[in-house]
PDB file of N, CA and C in Angstrom:
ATOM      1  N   UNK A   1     -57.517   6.471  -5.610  1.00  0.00           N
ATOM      2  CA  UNK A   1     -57.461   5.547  -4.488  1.00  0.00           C
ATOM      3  C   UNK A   1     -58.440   6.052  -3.418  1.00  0.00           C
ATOM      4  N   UNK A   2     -59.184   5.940  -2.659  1.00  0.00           N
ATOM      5  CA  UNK A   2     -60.054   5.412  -2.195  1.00  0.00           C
ATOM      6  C   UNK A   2     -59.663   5.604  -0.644  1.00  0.00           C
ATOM      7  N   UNK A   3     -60.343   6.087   0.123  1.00  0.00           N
ATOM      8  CA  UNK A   3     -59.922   6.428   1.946  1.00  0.00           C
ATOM      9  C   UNK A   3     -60.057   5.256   2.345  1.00  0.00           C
ATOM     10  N   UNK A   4     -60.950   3.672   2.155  1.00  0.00           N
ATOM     11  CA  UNK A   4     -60.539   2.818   2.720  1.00  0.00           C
ATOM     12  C   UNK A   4     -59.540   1.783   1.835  1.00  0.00           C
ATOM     13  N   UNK A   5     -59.279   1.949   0.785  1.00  0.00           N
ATOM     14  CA  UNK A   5     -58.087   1.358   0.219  1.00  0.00           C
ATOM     15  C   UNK A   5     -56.324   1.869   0.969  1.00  0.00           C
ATOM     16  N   UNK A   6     -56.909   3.417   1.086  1.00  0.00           N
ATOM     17  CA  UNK A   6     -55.345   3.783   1.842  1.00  0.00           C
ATOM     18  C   UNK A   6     -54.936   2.751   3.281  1.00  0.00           C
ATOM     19  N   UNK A   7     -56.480   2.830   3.943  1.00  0.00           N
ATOM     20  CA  UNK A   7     -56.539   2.323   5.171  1.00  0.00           C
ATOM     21  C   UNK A   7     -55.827   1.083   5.496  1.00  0.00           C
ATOM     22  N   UNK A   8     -56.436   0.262   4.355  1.00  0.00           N
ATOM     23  CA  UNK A   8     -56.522  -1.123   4.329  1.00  0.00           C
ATOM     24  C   UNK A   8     -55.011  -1.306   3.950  1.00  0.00           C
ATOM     25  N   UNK A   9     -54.444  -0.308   2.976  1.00  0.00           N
ATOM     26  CA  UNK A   9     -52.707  -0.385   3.045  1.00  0.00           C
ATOM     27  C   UNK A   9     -51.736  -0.278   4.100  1.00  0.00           C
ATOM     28  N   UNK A  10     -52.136   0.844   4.722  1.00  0.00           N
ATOM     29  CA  UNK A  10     -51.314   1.309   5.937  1.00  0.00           C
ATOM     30  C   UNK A  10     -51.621   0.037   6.732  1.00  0.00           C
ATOM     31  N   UNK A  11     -52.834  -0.855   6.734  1.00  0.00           N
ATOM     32  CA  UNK A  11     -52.781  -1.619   8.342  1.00  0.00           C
ATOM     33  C   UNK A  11     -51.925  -2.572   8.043  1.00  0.00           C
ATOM     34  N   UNK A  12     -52.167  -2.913   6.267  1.00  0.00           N
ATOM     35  CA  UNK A  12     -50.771  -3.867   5.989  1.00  0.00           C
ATOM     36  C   UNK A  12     -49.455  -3.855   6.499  1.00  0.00           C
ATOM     37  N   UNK A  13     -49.053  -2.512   6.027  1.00  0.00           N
ATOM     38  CA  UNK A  13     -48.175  -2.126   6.762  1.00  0.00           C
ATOM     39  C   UNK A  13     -47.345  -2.337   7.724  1.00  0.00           C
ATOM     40  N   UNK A  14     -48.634  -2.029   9.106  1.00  0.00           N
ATOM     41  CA  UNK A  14     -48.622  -2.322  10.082  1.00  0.00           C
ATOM     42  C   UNK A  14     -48.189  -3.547  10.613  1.00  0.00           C
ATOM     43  N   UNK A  15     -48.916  -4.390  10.013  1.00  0.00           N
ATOM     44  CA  UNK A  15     -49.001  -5.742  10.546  1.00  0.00           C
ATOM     45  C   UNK A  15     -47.443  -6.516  10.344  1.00  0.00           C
ATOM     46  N   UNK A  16     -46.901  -5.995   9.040  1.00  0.00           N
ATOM     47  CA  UNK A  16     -45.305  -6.442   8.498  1.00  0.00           C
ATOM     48  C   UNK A  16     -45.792  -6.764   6.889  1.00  0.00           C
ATOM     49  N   UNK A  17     -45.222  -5.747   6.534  1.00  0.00           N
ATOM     50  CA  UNK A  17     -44.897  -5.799   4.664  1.00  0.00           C
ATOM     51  C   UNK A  17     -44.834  -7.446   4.543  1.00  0.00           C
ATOM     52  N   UNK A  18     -44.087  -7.701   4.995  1.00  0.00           N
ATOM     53  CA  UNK A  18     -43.154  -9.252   5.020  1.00  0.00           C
ATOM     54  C   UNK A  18     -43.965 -10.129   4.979  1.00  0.00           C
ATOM     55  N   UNK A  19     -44.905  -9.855   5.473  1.00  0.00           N
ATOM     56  CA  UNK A  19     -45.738 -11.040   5.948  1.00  0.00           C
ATOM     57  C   UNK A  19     -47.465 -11.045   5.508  1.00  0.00           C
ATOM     58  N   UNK A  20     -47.465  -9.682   5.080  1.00  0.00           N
ATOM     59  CA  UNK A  20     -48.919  -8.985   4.329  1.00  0.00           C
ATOM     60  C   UNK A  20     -48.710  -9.978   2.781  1.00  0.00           C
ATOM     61  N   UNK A  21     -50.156 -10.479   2.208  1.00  0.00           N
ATOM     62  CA  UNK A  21     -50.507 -10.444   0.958  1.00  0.00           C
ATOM     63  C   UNK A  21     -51.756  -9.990   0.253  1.00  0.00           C
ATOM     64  N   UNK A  22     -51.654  -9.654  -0.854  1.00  0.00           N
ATOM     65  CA  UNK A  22     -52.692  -9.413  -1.087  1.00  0.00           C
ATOM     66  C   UNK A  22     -54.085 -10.094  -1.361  1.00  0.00           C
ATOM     67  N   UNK A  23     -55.271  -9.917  -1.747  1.00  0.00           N
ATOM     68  CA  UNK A  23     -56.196 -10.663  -1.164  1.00  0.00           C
ATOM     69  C   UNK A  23     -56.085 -11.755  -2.487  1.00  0.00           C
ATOM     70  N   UNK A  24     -56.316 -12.473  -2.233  1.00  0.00           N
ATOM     71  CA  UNK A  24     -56.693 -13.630  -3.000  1.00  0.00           C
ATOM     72  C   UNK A  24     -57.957 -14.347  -2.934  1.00  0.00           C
ATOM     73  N   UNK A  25     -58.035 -15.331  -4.410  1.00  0.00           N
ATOM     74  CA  UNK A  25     -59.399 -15.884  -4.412  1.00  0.00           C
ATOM     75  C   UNK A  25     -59.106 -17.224  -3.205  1.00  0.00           C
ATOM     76  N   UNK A  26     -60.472 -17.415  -2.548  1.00  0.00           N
ATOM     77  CA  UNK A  26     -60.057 -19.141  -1.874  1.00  0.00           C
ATOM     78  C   UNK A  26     -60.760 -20.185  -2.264  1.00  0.00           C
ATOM     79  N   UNK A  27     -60.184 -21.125  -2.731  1.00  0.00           N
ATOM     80  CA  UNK A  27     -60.764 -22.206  -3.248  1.00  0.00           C
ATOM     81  C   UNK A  27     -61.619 -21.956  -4.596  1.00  0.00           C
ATOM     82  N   UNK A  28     -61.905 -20.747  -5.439  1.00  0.00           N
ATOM     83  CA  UNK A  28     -62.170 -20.763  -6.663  1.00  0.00           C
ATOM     84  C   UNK A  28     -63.919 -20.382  -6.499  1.00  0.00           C
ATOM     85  N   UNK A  29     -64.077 -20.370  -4.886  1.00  0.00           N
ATOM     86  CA  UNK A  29     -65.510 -19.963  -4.555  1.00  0.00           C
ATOM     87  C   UNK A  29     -65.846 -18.542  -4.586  1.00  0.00           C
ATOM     88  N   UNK A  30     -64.851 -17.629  -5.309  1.00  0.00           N
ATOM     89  CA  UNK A  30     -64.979 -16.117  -5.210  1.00  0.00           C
ATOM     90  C   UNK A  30     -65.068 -15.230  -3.967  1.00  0.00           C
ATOM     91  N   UNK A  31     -64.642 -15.840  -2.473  1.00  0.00           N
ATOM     92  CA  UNK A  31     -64.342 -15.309  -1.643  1.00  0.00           C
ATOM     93  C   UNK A  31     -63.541 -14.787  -1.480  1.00  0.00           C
ATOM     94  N   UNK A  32     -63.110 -13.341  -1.479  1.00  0.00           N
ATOM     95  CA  UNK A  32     -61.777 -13.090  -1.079  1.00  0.00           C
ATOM     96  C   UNK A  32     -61.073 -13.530   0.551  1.00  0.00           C
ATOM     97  N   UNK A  33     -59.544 -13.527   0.412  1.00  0.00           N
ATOM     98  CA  UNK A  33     -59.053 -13.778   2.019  1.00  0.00           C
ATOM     99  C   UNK A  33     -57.972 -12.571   1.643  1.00  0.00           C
ATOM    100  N   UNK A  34     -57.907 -12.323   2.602  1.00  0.00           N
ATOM    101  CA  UNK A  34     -56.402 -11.528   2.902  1.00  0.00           C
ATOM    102  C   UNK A  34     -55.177 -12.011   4.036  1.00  0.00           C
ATOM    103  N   UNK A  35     -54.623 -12.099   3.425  1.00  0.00           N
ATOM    104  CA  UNK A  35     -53.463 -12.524   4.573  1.00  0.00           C
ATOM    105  C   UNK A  35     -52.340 -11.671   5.067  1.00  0.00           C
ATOM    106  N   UNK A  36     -52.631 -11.886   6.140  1.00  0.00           N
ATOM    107  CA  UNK A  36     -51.136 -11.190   6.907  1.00  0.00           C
ATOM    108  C   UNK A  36     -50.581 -11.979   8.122  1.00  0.00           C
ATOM    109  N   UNK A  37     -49.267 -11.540   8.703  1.00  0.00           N
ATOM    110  CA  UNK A  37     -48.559 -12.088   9.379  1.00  0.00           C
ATOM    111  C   UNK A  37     -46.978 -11.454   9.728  1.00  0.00           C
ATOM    112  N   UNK A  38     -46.661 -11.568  10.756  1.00  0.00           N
ATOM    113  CA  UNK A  38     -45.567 -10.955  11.491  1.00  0.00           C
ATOM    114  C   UNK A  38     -45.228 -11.572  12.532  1.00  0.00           C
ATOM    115  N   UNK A  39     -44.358 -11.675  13.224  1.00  0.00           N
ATOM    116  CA  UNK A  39     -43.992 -11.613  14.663  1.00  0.00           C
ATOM    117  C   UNK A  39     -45.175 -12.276  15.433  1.00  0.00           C
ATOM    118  N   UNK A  40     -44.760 -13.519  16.527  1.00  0.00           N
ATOM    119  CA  UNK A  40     -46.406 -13.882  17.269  1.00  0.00           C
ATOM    120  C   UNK A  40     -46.136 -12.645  18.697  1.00  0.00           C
ATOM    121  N   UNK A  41     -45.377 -11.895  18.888  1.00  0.00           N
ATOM    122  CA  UNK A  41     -45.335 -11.498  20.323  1.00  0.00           C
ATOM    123  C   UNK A  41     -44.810 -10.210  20.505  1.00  0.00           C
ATOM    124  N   UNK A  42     -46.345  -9.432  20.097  1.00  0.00           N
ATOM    125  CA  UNK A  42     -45.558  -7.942  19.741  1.00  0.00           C
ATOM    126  C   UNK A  42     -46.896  -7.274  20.173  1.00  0.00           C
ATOM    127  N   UNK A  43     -46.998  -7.526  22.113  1.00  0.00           N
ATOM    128  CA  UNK A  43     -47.961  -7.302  22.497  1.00  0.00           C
ATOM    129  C   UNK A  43     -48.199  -5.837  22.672  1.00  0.00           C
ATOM    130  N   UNK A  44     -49.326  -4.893  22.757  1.00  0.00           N
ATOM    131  CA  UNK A  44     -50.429  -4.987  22.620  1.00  0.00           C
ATOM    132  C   UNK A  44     -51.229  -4.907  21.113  1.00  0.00           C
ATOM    133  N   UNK A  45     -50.296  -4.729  20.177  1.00  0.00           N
ATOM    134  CA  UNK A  45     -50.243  -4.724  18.499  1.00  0.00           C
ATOM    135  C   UNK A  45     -50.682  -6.049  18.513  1.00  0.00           C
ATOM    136  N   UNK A  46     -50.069  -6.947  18.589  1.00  0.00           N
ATOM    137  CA  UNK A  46     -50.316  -8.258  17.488  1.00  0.00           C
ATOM    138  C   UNK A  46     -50.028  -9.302  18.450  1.00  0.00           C
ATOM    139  N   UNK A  47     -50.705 -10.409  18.923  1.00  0.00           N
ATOM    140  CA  UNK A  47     -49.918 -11.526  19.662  1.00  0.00           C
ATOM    141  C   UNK A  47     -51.134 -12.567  19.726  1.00  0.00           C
ATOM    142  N   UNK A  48     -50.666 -13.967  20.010  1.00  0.00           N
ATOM    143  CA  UNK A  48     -51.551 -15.086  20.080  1.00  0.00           C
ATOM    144  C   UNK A  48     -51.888 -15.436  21.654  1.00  0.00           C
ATOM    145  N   UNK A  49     -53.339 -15.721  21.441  1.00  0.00           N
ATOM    146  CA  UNK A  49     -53.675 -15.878  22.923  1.00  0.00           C
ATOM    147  C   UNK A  49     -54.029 -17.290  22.812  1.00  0.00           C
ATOM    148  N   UNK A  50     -53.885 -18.516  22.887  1.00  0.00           N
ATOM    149  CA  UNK A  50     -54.568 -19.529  23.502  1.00  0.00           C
ATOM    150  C   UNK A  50     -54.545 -20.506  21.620  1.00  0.00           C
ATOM    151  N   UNK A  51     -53.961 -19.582  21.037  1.00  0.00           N
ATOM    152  CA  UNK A  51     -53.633 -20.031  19.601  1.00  0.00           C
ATOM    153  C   UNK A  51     -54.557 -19.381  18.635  1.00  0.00           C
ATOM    154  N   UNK A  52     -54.779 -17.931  19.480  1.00  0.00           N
ATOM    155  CA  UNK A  52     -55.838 -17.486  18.209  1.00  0.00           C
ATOM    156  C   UNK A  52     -55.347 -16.150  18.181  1.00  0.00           C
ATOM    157  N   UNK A  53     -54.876 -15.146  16.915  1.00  0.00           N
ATOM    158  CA  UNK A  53     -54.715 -14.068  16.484  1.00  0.00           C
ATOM    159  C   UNK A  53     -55.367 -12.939  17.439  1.00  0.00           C
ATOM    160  N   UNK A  54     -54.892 -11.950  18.078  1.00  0.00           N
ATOM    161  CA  UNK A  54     -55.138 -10.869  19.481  1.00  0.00           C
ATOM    162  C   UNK A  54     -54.893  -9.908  19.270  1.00  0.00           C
ATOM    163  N   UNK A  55     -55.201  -8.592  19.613  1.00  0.00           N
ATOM    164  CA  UNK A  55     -54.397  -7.195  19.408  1.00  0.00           C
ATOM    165  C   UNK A  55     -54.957  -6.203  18.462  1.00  0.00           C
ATOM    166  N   UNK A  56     -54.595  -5.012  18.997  1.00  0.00           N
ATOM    167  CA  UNK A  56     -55.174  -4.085  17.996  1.00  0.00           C
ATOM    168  C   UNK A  56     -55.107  -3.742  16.988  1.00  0.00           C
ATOM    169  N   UNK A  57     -54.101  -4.057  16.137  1.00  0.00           N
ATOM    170  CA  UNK A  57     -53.443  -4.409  14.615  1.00  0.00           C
ATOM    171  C   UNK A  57     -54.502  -5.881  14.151  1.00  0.00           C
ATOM    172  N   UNK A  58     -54.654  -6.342  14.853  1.00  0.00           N
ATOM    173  CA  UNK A  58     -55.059  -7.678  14.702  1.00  0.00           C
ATOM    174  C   UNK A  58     -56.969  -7.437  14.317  1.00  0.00           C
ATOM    175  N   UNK A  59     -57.592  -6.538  15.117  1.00  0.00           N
ATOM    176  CA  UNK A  59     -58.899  -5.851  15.579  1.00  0.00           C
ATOM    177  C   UNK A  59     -59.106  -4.908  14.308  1.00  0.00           C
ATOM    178  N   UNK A  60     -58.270  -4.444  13.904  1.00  0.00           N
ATOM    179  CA  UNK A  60     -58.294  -2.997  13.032  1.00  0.00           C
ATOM    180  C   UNK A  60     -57.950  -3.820  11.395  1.00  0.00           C
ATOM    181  N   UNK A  61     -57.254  -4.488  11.287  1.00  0.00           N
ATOM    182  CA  UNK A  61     -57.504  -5.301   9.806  1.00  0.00           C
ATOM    183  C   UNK A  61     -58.795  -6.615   9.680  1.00  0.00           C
ATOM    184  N   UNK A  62     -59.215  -6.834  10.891  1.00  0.00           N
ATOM    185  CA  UNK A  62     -60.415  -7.568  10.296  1.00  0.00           C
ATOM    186  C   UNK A  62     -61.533  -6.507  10.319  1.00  0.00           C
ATOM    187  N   UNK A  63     -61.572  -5.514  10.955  1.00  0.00           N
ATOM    188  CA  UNK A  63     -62.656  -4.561  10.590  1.00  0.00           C
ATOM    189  C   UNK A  63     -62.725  -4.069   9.354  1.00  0.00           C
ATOM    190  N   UNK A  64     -61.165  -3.869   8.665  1.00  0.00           N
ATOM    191  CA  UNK A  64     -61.535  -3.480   7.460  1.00  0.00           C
ATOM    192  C   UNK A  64     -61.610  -4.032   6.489  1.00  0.00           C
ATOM    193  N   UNK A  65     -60.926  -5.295   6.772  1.00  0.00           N
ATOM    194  CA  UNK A  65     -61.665  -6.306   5.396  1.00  0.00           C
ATOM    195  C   UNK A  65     -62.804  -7.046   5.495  1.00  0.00           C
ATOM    196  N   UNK A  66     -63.559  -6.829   7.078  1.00  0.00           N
ATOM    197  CA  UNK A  66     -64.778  -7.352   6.277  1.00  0.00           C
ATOM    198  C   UNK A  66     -65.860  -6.274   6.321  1.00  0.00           C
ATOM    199  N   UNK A  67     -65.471  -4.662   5.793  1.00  0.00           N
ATOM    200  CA  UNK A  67     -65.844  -3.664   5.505  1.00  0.00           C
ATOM    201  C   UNK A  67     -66.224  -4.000   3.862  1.00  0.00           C
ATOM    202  N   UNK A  68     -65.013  -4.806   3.492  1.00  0.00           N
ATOM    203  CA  UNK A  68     -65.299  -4.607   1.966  1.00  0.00           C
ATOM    204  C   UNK A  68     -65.396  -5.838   1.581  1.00  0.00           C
ATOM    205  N   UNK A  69     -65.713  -7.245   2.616  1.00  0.00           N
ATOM    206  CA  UNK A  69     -66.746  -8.024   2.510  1.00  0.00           C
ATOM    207  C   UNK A  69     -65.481  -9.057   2.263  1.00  0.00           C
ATOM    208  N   UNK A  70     -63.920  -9.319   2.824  1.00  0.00           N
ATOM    209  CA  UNK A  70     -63.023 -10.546   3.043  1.00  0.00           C
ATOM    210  C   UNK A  70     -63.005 -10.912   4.275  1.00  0.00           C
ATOM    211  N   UNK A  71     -63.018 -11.837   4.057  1.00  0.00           N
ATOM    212  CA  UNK A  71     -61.916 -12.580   5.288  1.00  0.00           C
ATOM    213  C   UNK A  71     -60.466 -12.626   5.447  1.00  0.00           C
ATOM    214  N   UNK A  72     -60.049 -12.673   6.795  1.00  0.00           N
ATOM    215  CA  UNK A  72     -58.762 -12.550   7.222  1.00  0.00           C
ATOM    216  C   UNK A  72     -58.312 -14.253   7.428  1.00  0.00           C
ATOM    217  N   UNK A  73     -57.270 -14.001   7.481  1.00  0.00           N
ATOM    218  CA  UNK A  73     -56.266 -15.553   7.801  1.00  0.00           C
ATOM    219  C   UNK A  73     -54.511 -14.557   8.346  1.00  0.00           C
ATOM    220  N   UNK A  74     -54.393 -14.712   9.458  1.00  0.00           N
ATOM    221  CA  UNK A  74     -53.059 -14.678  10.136  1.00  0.00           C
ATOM    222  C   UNK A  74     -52.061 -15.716  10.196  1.00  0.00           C
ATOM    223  N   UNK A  75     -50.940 -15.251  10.039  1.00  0.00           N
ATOM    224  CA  UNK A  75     -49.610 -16.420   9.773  1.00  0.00           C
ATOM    225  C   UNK A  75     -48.673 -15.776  11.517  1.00  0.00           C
ATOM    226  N   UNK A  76     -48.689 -16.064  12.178  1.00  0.00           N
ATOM    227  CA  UNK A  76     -47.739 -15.618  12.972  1.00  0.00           C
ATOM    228  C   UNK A  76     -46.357 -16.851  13.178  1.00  0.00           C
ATOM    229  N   UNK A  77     -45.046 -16.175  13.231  1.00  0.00           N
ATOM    230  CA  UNK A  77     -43.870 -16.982  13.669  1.00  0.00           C
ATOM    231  C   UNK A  77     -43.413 -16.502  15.072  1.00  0.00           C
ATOM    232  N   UNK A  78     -42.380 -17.428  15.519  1.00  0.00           N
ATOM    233  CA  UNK A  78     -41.976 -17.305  16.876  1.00  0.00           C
ATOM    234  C   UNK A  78     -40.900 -16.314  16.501  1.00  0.00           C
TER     235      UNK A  78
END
């Protein structure tokens, strides 16, 4: 395993097991996405500003997936 594979686990983690998936294809165009999601109001970690994904949990998993070239998609609930 790999120092940014650990990384990229732990931020899962982070973000909520619950709500983390793993990356998937989108639309069959060979892009990967990764998804995660938790809690919308778990400020300064994770929270929505104006309806768009915020925070340093939030900052620290799109750096690392598009380290290894995905995109992110956030699910937040109330």
């Amino acid at each position: 395993m790999t120092f940014r594979s650990v990384l990229f686990f732990l931020a899962c983690l982070v973000l909520g097991a619950q709500g983390a998936a793993p990356a998937q294809e989108a639309g069959g165009r060979g892009a990967r996405v990764v998804f995660a999601g938790d809690q919308a109001d778990y400020y300064p970690y994770h929270f929505l500003d104006k309806g768009e994904p915020k925070g340093f949990d939030v900052e620290l998993f799109q750096r690392m997936a598009r380290k290894e070239g995905w995109s992110t998609a956030f699910r937040f609930e109330d």
